[in-house]
Protein backbone atom coordinates (compact mmCIF):
# COMPACT_ATOMS: atom_id res chain seq x y z
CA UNK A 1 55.42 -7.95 45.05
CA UNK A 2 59.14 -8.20 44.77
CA UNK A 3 59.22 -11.28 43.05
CA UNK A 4 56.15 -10.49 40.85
CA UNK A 5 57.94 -7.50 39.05
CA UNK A 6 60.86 -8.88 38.55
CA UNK A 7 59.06 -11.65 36.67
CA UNK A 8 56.72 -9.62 34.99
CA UNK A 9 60.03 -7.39 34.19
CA UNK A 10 62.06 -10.15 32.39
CA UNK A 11 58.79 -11.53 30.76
CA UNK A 12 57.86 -8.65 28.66
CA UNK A 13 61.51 -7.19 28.01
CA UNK A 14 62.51 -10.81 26.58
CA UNK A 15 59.35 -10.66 24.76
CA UNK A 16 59.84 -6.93 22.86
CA UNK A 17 64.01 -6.74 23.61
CA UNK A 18 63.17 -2.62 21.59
CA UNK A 19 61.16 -1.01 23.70
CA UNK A 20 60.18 -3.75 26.69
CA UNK A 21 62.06 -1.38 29.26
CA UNK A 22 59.33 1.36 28.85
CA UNK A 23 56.46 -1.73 29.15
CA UNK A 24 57.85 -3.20 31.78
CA UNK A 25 58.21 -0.31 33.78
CA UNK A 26 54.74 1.23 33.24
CA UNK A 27 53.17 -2.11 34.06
CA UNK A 28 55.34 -2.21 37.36
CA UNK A 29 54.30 1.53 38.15
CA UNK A 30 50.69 0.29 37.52
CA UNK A 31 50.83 -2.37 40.09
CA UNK A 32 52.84 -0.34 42.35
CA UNK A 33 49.86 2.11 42.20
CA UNK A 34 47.15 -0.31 42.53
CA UNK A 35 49.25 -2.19 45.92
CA UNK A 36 49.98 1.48 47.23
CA UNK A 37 46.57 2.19 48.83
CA UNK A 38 45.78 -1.52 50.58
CA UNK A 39 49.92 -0.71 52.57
CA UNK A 40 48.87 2.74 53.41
CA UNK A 41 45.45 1.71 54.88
CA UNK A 42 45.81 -1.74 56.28
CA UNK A 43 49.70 -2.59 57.77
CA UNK A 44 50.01 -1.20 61.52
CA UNK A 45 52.70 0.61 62.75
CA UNK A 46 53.24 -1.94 65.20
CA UNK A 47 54.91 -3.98 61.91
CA UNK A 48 58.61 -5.10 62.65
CA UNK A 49 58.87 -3.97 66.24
CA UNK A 50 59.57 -6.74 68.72
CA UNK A 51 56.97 -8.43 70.69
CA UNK A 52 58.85 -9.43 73.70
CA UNK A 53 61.86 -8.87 75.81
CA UNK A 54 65.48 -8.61 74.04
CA UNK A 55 67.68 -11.70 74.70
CA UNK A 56 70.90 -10.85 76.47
CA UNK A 57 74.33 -11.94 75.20
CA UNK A 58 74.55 -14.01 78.60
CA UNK A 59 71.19 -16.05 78.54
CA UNK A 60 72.29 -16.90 74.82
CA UNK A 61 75.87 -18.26 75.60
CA UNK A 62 74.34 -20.07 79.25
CA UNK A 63 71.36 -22.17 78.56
CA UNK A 64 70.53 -24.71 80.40
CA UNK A 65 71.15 -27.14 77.79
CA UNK A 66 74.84 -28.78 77.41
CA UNK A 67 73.90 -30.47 74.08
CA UNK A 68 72.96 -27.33 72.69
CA UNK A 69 76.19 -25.06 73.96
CA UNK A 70 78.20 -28.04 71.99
CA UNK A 71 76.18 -27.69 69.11
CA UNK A 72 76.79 -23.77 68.96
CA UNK A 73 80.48 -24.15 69.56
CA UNK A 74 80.68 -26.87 66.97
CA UNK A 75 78.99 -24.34 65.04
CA UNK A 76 81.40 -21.97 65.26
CA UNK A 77 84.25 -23.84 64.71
CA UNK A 78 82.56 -25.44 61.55
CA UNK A 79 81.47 -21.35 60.00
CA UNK A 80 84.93 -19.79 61.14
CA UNK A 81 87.32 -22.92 59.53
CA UNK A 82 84.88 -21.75 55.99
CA UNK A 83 85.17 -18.59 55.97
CA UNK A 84 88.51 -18.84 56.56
């Protein structure tokens, strides 16, 4: 719905530059009103909580893999030497 108002946003102020503002945001209220009841009734609370166990640091830095803990060190090097 993000994306759909700030199309719809852009769309009708470009189209009436005057008084688009008060369009745009009484159509975005509208479909903020009409979205409002489906989130209230139908998303869990179980949305954005973690399904499994948390990783620890040490299981991330020691897999079992060698190519891998070369790629991730490569990695770091390559991010670090950018942001630099």
């Amino acid at each position: 719905m993000k994306g759909v108002g700030y199309f719809v946003g852009a769309a009708i102020i470009s189209a009436d530059p005057t008084s688009g503002f008060v369009w745009s945001l009484a159509l975005n209220l509208v479909i903020i009103g009409f979205c409002l009841p489906w989130t209230l009734m139908c998303l869990t609370n179980e949305l954005g909580t973690a399904k499994s166990k948390n990783v620890t640091l040490r299981q991330v830095i020691f897999t079992g893999n060698e190519n891998l803990n070369w790629l991730s060190l490569a990695r770091l090097f390559l991010f670090g030497s950018r942001d630099m």
